[in-house]
Protein backbone atom coordinates (compact mmCIF):
# COMPACT_ATOMS: atom_id res chain seq x y z
CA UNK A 1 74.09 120.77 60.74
CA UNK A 2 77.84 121.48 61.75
CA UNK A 3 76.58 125.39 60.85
CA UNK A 4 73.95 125.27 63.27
CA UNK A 5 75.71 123.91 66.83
CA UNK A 6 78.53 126.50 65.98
CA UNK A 7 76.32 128.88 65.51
CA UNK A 8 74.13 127.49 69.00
CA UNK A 9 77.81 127.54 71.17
CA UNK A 10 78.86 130.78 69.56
CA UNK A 11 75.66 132.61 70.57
CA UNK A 12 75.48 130.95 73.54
CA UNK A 13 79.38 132.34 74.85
CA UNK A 14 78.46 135.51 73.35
CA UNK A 15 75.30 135.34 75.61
CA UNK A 16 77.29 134.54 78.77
CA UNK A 17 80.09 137.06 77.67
CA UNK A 18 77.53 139.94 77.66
CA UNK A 19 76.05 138.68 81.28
CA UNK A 20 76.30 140.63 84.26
CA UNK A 21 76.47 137.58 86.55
CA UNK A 22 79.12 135.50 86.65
CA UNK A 23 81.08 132.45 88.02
CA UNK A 24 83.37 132.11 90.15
CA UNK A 25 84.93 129.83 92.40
CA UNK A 26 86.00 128.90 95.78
CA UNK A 27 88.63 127.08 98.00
CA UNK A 28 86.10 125.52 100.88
CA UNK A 29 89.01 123.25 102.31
CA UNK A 30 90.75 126.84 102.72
CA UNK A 31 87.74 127.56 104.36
CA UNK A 32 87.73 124.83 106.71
CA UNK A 33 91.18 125.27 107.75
CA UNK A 34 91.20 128.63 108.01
CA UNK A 35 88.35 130.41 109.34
CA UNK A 36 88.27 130.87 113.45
CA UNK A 37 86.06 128.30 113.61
CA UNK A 38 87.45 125.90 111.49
CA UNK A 39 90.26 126.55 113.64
CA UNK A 40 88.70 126.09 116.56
CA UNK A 41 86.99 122.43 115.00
CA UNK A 42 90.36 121.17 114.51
CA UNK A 43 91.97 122.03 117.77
CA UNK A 44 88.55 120.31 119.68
CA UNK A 45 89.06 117.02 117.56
CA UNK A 46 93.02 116.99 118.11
CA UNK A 47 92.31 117.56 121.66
CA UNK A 48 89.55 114.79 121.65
CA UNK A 49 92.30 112.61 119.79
CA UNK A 50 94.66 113.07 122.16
CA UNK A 51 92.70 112.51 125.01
CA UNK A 52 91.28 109.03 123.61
CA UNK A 53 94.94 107.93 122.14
CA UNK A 54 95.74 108.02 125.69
CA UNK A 55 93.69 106.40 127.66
CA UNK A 56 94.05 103.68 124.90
CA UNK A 57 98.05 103.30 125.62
CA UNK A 58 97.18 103.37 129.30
CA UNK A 59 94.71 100.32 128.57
CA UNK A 60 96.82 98.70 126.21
CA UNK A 61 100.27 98.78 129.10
CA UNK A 62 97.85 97.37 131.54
CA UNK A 63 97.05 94.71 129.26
CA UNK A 64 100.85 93.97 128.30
CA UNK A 65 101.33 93.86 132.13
CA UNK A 66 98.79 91.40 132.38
CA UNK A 67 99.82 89.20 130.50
CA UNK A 68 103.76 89.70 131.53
CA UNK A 69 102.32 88.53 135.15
CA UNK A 70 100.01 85.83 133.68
CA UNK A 71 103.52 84.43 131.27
CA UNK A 72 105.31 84.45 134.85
CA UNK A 73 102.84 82.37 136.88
CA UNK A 74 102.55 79.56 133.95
CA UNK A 75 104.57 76.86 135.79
CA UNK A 76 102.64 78.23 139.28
CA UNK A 77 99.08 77.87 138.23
CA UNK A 78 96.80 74.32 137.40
CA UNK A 79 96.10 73.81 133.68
CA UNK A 80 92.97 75.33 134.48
CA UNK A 81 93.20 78.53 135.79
CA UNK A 82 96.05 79.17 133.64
CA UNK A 83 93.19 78.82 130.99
CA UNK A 84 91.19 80.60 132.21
CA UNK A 85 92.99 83.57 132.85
CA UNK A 86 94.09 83.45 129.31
CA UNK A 87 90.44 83.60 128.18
CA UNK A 88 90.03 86.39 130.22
CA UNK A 89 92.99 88.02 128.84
CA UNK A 90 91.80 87.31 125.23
CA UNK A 91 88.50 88.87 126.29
CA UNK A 92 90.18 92.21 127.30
CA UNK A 93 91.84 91.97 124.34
CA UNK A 94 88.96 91.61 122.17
CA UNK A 95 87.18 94.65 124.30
CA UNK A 96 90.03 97.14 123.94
CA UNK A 97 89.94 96.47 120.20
CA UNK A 98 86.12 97.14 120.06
CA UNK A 99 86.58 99.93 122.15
CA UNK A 100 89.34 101.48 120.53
CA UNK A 101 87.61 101.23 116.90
CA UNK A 102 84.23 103.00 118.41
CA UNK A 103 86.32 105.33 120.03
CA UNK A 104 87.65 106.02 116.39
CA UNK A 105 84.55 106.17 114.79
CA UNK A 106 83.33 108.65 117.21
CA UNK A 107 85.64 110.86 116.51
CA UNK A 108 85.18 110.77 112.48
CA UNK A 109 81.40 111.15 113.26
CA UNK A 110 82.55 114.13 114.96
CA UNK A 111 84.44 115.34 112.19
CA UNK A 112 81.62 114.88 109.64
CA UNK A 113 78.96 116.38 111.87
CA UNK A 114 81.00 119.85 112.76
CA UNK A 115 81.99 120.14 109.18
CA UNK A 116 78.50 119.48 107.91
CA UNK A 117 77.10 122.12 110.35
CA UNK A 118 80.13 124.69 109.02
CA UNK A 119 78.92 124.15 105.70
CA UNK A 120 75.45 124.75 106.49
CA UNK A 121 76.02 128.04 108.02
CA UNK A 122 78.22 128.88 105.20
CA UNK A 123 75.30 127.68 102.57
CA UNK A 124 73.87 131.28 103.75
CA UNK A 125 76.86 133.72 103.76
CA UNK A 126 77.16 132.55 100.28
CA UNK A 127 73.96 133.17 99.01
CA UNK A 128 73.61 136.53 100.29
CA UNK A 129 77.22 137.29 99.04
CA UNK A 130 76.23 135.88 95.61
CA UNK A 131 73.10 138.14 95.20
CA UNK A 132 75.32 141.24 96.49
CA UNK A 133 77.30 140.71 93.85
CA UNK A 134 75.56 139.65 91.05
CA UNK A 135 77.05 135.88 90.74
CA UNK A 136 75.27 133.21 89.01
CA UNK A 137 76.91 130.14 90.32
CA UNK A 138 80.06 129.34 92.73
CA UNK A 139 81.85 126.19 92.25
CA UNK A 140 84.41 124.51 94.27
CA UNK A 141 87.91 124.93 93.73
CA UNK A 142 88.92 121.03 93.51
CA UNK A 143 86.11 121.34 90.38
CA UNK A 144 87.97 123.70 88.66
CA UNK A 145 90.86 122.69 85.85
CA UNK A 146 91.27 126.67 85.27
CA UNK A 147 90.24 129.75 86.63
CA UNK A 148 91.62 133.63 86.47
CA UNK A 149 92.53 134.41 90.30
CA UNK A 150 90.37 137.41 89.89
CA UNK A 151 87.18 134.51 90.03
CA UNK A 152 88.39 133.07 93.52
CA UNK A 153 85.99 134.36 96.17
CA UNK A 154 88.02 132.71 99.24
CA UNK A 155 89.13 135.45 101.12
CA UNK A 156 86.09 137.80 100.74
CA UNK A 157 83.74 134.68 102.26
CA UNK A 158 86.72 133.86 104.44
CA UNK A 159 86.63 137.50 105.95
CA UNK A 160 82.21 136.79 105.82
CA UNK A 161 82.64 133.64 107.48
CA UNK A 162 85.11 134.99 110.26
CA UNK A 163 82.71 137.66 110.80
CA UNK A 164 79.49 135.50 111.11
CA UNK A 165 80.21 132.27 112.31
CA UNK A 166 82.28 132.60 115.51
CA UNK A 167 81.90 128.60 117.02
CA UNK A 168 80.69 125.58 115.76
CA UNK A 169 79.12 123.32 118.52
CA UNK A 170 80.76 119.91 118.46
CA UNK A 171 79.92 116.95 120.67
């Protein structure tokens, strides 16, 4: 029995050995952070980021001035009012949390939805590069324990993908 599965692996390396396709692998994060418009993904979302952290530190100063004014009219105002302005302050509160967290979550929607459309315009690039060069499967690089550097593909598809994929549309 032993006989027989060496026998099966051996001729089955020997099989792949004598292929003209091959495997290969490569570096999509590299890809992502790369390419001109991976690039220009990252510099949108930064600038989105930017732009939302701050309006939020605007919010959150007029909130912390609020409540500075509200702490200073405590021994002016009826029981209350002074209530009630602290509900209303909680209630801010509470909204610029909910706000902020959407806000957030927008922009990791974002994220996932312009790096899910890179990838599917890469899905083609690679297939056509694959049958141009006779290549039976590409893996990732984070897959890989080992490879030769002569199997990484990441600057050929880099160069494809600079060449065919100038923008991705983000919202």
């Amino acid at each position: 029995m032993k006989k027989i599965v060496s026998i099966f692996i051996f001729f089955l390396f020997s099989l792949s050995a004598y292929s003209s396709e091959k495997i290969v692998y490569l570096d999509v994060e590299k890809i992502m952070q790369e390419s001109i418009a991976g690039k220009e993904i990252i510099a949108k979302l930064k600038k989105k980021r930017e732009t939302t952290i701050s309006m939020f530190q605007k919010k959150e100063k007029e909130i912390i001035e609020k409540e500075k004014k509200l702490i200073s009219q405590k021994n002016i105002l009826n029981e209350d009012e002074f209530k009630k302005k602290i509900q209303d302050l909680r209630g801010d509160i509470a909204k610029y949390q909910k706000d902020r967290n959407k806000a957030s979550n927008d922009i990791a929607q974002t994220r996932i939805k312009a790096s899910t459309s890179l990838i599917k315009k890469l899905a083609p690039i690679l297939e056509e590069y694959s049958k141009e060069n006779s290549i039976r499967i590409i893996i990732q690089k984070k897959h890989i324990v080992m490879g030769s550097k002569e199997d990484d593909i990441t600057k050929d598809i880099l160069n494809l993908v600079n060449q065919k994929i100038k923008n991705i549309k983000i919202d």
